[in-house]
Protein backbone atom coordinates (compact mmCIF):
# COMPACT_ATOMS: atom_id res chain seq x y z
CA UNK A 1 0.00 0.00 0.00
CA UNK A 2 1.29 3.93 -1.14
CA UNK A 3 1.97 6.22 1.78
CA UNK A 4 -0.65 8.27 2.95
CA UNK A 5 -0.11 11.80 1.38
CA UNK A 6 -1.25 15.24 2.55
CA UNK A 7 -4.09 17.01 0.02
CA UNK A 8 -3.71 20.40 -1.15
CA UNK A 9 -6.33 22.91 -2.39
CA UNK A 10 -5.66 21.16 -5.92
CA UNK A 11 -7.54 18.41 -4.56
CA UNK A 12 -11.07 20.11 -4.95
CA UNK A 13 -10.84 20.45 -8.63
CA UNK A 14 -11.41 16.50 -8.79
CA UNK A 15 -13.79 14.39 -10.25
CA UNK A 16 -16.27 12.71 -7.80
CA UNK A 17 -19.71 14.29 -8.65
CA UNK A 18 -19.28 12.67 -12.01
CA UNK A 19 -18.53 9.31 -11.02
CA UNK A 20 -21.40 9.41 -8.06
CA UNK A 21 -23.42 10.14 -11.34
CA UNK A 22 -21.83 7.28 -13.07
CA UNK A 23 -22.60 4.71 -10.56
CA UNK A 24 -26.32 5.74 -10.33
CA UNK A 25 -27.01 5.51 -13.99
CA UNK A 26 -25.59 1.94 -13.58
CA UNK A 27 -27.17 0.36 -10.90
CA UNK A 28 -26.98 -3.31 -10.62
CA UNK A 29 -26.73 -5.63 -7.89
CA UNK A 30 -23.86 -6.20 -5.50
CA UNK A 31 -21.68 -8.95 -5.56
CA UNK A 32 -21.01 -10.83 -2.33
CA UNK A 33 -18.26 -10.65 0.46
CA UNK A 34 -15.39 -12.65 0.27
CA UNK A 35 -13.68 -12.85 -3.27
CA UNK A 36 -14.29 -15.89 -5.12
CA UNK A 37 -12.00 -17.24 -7.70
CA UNK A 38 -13.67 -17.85 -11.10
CA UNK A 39 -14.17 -22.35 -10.61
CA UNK A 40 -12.29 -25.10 -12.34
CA UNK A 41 -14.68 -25.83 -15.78
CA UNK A 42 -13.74 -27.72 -19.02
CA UNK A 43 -13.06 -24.88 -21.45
CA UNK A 44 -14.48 -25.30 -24.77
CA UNK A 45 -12.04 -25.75 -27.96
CA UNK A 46 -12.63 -21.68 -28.98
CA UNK A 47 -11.53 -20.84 -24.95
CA UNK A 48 -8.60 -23.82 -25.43
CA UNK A 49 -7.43 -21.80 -28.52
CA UNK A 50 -7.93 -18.35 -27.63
CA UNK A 51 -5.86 -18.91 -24.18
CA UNK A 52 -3.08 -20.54 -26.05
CA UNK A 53 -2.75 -17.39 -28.42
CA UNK A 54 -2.94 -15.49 -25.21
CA UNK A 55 -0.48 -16.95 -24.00
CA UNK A 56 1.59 -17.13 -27.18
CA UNK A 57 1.44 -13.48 -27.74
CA UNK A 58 1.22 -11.34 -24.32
CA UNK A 59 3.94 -9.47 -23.19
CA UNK A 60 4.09 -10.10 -19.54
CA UNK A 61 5.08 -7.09 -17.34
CA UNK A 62 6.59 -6.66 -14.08
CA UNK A 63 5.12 -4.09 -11.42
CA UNK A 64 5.29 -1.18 -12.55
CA UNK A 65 8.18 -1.29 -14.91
CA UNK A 66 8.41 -1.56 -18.74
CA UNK A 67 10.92 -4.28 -20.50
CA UNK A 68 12.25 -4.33 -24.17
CA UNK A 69 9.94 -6.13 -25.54
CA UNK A 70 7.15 -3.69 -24.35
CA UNK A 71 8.93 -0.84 -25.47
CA UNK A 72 9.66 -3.14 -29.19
CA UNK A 73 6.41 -3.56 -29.78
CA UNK A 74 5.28 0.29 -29.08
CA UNK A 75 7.95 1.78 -31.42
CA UNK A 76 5.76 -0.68 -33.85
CA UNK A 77 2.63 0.18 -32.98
CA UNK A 78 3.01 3.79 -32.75
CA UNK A 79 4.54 4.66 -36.10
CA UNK A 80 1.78 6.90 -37.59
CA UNK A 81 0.04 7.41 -34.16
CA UNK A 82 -0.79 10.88 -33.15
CA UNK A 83 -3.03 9.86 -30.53
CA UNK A 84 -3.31 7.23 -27.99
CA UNK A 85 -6.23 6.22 -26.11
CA UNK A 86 -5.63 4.75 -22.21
CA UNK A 87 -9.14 3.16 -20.78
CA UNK A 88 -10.43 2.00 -18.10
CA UNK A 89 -13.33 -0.30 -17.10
CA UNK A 90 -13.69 1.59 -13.84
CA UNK A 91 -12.15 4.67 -11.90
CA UNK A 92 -12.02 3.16 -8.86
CA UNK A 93 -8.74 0.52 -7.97
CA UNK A 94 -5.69 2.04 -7.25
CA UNK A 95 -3.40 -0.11 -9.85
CA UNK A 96 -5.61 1.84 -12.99
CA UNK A 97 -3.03 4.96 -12.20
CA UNK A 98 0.17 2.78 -12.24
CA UNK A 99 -0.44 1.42 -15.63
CA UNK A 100 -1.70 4.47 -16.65
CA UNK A 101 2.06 6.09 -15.55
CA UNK A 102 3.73 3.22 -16.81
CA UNK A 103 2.25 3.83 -20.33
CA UNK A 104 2.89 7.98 -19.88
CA UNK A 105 6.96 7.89 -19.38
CA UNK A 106 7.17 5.15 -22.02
CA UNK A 107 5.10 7.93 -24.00
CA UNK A 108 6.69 10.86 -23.20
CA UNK A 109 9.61 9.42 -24.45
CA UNK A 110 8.13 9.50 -27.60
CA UNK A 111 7.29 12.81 -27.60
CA UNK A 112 3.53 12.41 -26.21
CA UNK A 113 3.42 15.94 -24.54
CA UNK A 114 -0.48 16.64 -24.06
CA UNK A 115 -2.82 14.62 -21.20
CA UNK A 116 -6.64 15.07 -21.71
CA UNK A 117 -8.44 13.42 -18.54
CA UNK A 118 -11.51 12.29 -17.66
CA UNK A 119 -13.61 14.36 -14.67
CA UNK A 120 -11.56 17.82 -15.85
CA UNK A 121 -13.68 20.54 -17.94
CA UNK A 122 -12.78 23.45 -19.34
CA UNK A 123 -12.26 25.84 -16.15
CA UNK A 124 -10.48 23.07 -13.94
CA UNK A 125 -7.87 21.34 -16.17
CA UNK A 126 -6.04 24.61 -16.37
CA UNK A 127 -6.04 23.99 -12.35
CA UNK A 128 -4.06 21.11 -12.93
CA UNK A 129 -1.73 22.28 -15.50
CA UNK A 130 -0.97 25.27 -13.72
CA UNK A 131 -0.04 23.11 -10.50
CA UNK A 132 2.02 20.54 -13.03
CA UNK A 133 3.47 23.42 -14.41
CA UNK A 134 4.86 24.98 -10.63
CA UNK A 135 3.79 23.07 -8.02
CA UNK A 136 2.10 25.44 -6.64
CA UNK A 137 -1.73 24.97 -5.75
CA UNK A 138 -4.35 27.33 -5.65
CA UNK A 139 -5.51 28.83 -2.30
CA UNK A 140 -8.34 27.12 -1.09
CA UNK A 141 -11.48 29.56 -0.99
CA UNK A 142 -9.71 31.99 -2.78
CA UNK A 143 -10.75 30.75 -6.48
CA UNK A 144 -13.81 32.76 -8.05
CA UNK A 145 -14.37 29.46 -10.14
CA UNK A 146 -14.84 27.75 -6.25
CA UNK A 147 -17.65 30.69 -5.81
CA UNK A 148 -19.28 30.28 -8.51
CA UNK A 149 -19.63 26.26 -7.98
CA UNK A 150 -20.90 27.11 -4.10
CA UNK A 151 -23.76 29.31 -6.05
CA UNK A 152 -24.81 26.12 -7.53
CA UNK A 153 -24.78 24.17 -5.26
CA UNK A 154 -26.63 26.07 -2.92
CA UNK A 155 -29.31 26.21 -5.69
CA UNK A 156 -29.94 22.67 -6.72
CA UNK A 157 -27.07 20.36 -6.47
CA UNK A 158 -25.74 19.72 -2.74
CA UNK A 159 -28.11 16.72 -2.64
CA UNK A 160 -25.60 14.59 -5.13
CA UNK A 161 -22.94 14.59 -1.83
CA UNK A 162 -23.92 12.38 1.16
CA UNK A 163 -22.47 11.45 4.69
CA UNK A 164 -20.68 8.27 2.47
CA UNK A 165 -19.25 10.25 0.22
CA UNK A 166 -16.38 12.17 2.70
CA UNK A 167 -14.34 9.37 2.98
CA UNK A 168 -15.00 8.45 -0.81
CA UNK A 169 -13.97 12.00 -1.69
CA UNK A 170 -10.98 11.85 0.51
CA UNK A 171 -9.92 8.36 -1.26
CA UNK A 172 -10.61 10.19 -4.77
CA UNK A 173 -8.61 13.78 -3.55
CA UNK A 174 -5.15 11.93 -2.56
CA UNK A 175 -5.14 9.53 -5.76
CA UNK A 176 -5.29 12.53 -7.62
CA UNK A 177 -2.56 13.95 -5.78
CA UNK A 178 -0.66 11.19 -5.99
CA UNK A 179 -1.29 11.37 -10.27
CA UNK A 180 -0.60 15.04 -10.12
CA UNK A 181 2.83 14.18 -7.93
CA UNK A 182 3.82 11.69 -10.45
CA UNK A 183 3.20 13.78 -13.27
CA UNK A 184 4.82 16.38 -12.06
CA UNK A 185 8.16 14.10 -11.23
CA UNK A 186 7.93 13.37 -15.06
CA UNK A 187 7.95 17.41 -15.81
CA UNK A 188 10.78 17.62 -14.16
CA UNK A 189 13.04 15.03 -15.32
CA UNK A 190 12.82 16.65 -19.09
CA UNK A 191 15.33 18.28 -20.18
CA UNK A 192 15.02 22.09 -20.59
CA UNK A 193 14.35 22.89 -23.99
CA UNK A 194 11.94 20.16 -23.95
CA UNK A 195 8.17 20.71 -24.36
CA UNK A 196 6.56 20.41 -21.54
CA UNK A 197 3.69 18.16 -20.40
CA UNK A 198 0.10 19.84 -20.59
CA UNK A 199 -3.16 18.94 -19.38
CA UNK A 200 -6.48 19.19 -21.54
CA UNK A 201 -9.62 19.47 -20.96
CA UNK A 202 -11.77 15.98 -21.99
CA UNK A 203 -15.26 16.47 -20.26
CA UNK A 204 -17.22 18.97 -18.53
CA UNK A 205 -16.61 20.68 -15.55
CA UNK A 206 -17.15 19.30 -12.15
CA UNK A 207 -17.55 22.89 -10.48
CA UNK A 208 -21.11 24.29 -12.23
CA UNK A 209 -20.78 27.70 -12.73
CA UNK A 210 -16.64 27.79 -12.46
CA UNK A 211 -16.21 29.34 -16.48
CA UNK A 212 -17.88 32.58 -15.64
CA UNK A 213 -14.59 33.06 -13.75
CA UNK A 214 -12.67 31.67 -17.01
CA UNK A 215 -14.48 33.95 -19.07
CA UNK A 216 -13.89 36.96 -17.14
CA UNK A 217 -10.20 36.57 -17.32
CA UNK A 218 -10.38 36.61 -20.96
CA UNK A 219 -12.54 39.89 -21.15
CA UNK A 220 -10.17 41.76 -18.36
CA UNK A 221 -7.68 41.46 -20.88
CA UNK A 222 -9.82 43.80 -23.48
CA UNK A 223 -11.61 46.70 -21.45
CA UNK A 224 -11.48 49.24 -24.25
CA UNK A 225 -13.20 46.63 -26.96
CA UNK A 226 -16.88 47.84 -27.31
CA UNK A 227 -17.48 45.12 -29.14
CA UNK A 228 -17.50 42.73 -26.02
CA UNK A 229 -19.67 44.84 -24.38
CA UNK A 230 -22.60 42.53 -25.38
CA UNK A 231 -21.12 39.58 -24.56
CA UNK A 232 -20.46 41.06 -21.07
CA UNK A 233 -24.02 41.95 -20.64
CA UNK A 234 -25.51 38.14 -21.60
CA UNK A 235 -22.79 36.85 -18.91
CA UNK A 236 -24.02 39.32 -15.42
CA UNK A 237 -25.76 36.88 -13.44
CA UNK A 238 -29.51 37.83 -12.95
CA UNK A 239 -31.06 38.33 -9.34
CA UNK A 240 -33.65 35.28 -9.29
CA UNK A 241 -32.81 33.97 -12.34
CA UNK A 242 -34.20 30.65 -12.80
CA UNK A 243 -31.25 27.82 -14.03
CA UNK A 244 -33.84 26.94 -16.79
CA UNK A 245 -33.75 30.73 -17.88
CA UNK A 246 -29.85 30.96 -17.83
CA UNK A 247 -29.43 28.01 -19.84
CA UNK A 248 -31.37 29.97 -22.21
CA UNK A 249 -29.91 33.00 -22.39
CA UNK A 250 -26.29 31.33 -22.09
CA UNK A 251 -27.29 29.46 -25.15
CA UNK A 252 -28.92 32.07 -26.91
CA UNK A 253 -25.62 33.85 -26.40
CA UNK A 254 -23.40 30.76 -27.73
CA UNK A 255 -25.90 31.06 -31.35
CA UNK A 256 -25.10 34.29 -31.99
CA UNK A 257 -20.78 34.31 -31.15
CA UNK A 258 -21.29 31.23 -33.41
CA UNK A 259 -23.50 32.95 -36.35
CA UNK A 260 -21.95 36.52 -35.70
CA UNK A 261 -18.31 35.84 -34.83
CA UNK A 262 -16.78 38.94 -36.22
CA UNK A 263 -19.92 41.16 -35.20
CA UNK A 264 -19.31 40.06 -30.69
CA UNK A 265 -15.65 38.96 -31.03
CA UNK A 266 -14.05 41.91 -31.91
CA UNK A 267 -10.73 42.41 -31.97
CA UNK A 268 -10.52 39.18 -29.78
CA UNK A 269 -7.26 37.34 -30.72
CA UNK A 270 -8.28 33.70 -32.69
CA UNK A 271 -7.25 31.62 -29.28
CA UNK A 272 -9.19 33.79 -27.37
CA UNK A 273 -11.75 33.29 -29.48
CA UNK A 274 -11.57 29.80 -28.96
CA UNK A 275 -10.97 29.74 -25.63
CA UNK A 276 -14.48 31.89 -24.96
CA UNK A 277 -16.11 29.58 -27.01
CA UNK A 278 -14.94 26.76 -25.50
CA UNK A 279 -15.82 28.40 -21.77
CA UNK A 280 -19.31 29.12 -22.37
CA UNK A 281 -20.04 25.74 -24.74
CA UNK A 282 -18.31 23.74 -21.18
CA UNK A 283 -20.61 26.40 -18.92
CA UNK A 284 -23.99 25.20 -20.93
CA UNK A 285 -23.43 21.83 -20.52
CA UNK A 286 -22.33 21.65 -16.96
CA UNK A 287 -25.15 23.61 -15.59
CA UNK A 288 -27.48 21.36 -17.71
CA UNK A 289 -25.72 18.22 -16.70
CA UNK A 290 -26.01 18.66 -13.12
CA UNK A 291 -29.66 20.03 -13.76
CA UNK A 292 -30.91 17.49 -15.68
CA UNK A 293 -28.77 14.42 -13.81
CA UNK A 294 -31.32 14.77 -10.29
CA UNK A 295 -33.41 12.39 -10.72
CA UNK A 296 -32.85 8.30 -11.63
CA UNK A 297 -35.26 9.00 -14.79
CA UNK A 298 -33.35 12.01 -16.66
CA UNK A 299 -30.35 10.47 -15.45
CA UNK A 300 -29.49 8.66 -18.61
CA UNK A 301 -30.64 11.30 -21.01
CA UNK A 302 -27.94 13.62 -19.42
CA UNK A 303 -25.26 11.33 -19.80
CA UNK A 304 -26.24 10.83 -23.36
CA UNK A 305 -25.86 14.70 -23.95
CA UNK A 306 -22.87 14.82 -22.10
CA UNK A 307 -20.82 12.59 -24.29
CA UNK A 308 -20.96 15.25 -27.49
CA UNK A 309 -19.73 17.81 -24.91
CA UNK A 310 -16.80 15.54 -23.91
CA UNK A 311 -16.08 15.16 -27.82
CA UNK A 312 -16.19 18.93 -28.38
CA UNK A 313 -14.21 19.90 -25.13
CA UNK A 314 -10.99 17.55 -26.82
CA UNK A 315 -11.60 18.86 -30.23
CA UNK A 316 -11.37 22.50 -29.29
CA UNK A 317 -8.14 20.81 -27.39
CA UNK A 318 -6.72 19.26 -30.46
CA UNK A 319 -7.30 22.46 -32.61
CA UNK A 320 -5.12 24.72 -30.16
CA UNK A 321 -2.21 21.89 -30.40
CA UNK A 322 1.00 22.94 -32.34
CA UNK A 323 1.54 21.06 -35.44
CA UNK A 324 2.01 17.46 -35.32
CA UNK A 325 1.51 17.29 -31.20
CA UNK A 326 1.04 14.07 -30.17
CA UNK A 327 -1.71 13.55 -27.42
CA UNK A 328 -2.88 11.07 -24.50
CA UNK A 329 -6.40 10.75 -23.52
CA UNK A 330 -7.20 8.76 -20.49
CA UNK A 331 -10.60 7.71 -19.52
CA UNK A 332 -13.46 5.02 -19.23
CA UNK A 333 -13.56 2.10 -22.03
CA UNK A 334 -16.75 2.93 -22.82
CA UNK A 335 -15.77 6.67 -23.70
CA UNK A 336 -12.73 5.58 -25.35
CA UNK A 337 -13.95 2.62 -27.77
CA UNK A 338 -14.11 2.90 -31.53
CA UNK A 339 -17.49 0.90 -32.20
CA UNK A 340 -19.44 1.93 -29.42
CA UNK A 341 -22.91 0.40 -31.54
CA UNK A 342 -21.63 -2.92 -30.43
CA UNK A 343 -21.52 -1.61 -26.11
CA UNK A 344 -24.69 -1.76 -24.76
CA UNK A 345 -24.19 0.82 -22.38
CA UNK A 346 -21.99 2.98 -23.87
CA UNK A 347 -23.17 6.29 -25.36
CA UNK A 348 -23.33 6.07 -29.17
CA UNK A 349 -21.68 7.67 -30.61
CA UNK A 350 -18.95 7.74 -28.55
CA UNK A 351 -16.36 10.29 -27.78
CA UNK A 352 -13.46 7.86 -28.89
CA UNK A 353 -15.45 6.64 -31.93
CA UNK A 354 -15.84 10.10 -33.06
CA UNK A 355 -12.08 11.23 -32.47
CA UNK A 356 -10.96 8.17 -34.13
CA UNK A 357 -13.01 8.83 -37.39
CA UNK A 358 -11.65 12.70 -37.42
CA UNK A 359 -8.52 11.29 -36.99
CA UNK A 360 -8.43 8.02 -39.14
CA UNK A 361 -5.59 5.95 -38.99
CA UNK A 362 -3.96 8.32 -36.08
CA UNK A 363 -5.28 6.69 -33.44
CA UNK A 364 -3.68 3.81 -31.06
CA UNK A 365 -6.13 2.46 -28.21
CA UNK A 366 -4.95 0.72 -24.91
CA UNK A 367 -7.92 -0.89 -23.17
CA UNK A 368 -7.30 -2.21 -19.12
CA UNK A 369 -9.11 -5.10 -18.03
CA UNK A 370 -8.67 -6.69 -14.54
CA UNK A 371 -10.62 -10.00 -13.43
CA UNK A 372 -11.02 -9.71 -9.74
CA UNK A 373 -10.19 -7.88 -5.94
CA UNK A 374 -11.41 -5.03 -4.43
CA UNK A 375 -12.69 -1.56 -5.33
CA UNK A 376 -14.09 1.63 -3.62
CA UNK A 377 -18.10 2.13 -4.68
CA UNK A 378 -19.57 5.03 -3.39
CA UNK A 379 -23.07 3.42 -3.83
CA UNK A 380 -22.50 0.19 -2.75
CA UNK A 381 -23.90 -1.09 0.96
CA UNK A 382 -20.08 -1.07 1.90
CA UNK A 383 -17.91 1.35 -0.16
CA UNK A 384 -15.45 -1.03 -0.32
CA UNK A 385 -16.98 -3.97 -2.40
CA UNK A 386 -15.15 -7.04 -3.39
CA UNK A 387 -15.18 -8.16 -7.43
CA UNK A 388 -15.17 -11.94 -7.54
CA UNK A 389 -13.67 -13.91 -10.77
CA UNK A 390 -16.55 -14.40 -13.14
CA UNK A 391 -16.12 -17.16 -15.53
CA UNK A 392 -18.54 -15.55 -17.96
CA UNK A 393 -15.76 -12.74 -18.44
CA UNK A 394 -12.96 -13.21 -21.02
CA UNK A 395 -11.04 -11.66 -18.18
CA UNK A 396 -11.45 -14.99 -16.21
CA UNK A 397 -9.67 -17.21 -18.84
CA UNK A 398 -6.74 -14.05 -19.27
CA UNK A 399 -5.99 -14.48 -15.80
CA UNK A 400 -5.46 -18.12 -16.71
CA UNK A 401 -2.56 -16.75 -19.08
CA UNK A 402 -0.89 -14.58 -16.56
CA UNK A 403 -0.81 -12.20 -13.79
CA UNK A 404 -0.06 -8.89 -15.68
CA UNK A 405 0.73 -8.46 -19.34
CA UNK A 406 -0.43 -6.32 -22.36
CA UNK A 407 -2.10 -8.22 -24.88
CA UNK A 408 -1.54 -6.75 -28.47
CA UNK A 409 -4.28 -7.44 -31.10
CA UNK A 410 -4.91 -7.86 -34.49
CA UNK A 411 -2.02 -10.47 -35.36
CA UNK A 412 -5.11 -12.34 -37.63
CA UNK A 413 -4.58 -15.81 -35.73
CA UNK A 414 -7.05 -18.06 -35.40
CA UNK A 415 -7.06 -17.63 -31.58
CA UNK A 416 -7.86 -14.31 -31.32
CA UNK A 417 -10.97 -14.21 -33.32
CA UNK A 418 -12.80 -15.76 -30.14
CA UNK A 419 -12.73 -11.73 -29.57
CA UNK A 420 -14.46 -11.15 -32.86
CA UNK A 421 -17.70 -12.20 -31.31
CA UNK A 422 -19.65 -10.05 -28.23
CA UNK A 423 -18.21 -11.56 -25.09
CA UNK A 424 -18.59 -10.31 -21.26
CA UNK A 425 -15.42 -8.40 -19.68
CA UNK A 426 -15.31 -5.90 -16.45
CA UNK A 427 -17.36 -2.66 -16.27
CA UNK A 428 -16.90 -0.92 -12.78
CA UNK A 429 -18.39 -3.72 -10.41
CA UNK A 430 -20.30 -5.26 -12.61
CA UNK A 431 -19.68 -6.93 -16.61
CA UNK A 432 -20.40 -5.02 -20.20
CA UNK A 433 -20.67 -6.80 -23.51
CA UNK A 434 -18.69 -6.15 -26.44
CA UNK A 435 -16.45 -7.36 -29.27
CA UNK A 436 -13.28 -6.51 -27.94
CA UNK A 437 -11.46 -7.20 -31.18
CA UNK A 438 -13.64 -4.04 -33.00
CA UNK A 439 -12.38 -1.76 -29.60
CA UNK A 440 -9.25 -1.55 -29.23
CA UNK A 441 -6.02 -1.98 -30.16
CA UNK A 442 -4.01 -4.04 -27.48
CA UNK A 443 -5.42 -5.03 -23.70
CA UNK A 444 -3.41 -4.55 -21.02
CA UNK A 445 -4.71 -7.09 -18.06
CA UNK A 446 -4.60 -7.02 -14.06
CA UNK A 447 -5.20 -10.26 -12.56
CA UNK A 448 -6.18 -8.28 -8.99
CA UNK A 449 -6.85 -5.29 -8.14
CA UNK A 450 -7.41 -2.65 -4.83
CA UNK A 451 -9.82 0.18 -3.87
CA UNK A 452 -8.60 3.85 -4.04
CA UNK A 453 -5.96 4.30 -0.70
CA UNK A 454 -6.60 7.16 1.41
């Protein structure tokens, strides 16, 4: 187990309203109490070939260290790649962030300079780069962007954050730290005249309300352009104001910077131009998200909305990258899969499937799977709920193969096209269904895993 670290003000820029939102729109039954291997069954001649081109082809890895042949097959793989996906079938076990490091330095050594996360919007991922960046956090209470979240949640949202949830919020805070630490160990072991990491956004915001602050900073830097005078108007809060009537005004305000540009822009440099845009588009849908996500029943329909947003919030990312940048995006499978019609829960279309067709043949994904331990669930009876080994999962017969190992695809073997067909694999606490073969590019497995450490 990690030391315990202190948390800094950086820590409340995290991501746990989104994955209490998560968990909700997934309810399903607990599993039991004590972790049950997956039992001893006759595998049929498909699972007898498919394990024996597992074990054939992975490349087993040590803890938490890559190895030559890793490293081999990525200068491969890569060739071509601007982008590379990292998912995750849940955000809760601790061992997600260590392969998710592992794969960054062996990255960065490529030249991968630009992190887009999951749980960071528009306002708070330049939190996060600015503390990667010095190391310095932010003082707590002293961010307009914390203000403006407090307005919100004083108007409709504080219900979303129960007595269970400190100690889940805690657990989330100090893994972020940890990330942010980590990343920030990488920064500084660059050399100088190398570019340095950044962080993107790659959702919406987790603080409703926070890019009225981002905005501002962008106008304060043009107080004699009359031309922004309207947009400051549509922006002043209004005494009373419903959150249905400031969607609507806030959106009537995004149609007309996006049919008038030159008319409400100004003289507005073009990456402040994008960078307003990209505020208020990030304000909309956050303030609708949380609106919208109350209840069980609209629930779903919000998370369906909010995977467009996601896409949008990387692409306005993408289009402010220099030149043949090379980017990592890190987030759930189900956002980060390239057929998503074949994922019964995922959102279609989804955020990787449309980056991956804007971006054809660019694209690398890395998909974890893990087969069975324990994991921190906010929801569950006990937050800290035990996975057993499911021999309905393909992760069940992987863990026959080997403890921890990336698994690269599409080598056209027999063997591997028992992943050509819809089969069950891990999904938070729970299983999903799809054909992994369409998904991704390579699987990297965990045998066990452990819940978020305090």
């Amino acid at each position: 187990m990690k030391e315990k670290v202190d948390l800094q003000a950086t820590c409340s820029v995290t991501q746990e309203v989104t994955q209490f939102l998560i968990l909700l729109a997934l309810a399903a039954p607990p599993v039991g109490s004590p972790i049950q291997q997956a039992p001893q069954t006759k595998l049929e001649t498909s699972q007898e070939e498919f394990l024996s081109w597992v074990q054939e082809s992975a490349i087993p890895v040590e803890p938490w260290q890559s190895n030559a042949e890793l490293e081999a097959y990525l200068d491969r793989a890569l060739k071509g790649k601007r982008i590379v996906f990292i998912g995750e079938p849940g955000h809760f076990f601790s061992e997600r962030q260590d392969v998710q490091l592992l794969f960054i330095r062996s990255l960065v050594r490529r030249g991968y300079r630009h992190l887009f996360l999951e749980g960071l919007g528009a306002s708070n991922a330049p939190v996060m780069d600015a503390y990667l960046q010095t190391g310095k956090p932010p003082v707590a209470g002293d961010s307009k962007r914390q203000q403006e979240a407090q307005r919100y949640r004083e108007r409709a949202f504080e219900s979303w954050v129960g007595a269970k949830g400190s100690d889940f919020q805690k657990r989330r805070s100090a893994d972020r730290q940890r990330f942010l630490d980590a990343l920030r160990e990488i920064q500084q072991s660059l050399p100088e005249t190398s570019p340095p990491l950044r962080i993107h956004p790659l959702d919406i915001d987790m603080q409703p309300g926070a890019c009225y602050g981002s905005m501002d900073e962008i106008l304060a830097l043009y107080p004699e352009e009359p031309a922004l005078d309207w947009i400051r108007s549509q922006l002043a809060k209004i005494e009373g104001e419903s959150i249905q009537d400031e969607i609507q005004r806030l959106e009537q305000l995004k149609k007309a910077m996006e049919t008038s540009p030159d008319q409400h822009f100004g003289a507005l440099s073009a990456a402040h131009r994008l960078d307003l845009f990209k505020f208020l588009d990030c304000l909309i849908e956050t303030i609708v998200f949380f609106d919208s996500a109350r209840t069980d029943g609209s629930l779903n329909r919000a998370l369906v909305r909010r995977e467009p947003a996601m896409y949008r919030q990387v692409q306005y990312g993408l289009d402010s990258l220099p030149k043949g940048a090379k980017a990592i995006m890190i987030g759930h499978n189900n956002h980060l899969c390239r057929a998503s019609g074949t994922i019964p829960r995922a959102r279609k279309p989804s955020m990787g499937e449309r980056i991956v067709k804007a971006n054809p043949g660019q694209v690398f994904c890395i998909w974890m799977l893990h087969d069975h331990g324990w994991l921190l669930n906010p929801m569950a009876k006990e937050p800290i709920e035990r996975l057993d080994s499911d021999p309905s999962r393909v992760e069940s017969l992987l863990a026959k193969a080997g403890s921890l190992f990336l698994l690269p695809l599409g080598s056209g073997k027999p063997g591997e096209s028992y992943l050509a067909k819809p089969r069950r694999h891990s999904y938070f606490s729970w299983s999903e269904t799809s054909t992994l073969s369409r998904q991704t590019d390579a699987i990297f497995f965990l045998e066990k895993i452990s819940p978020l450490h305090e």
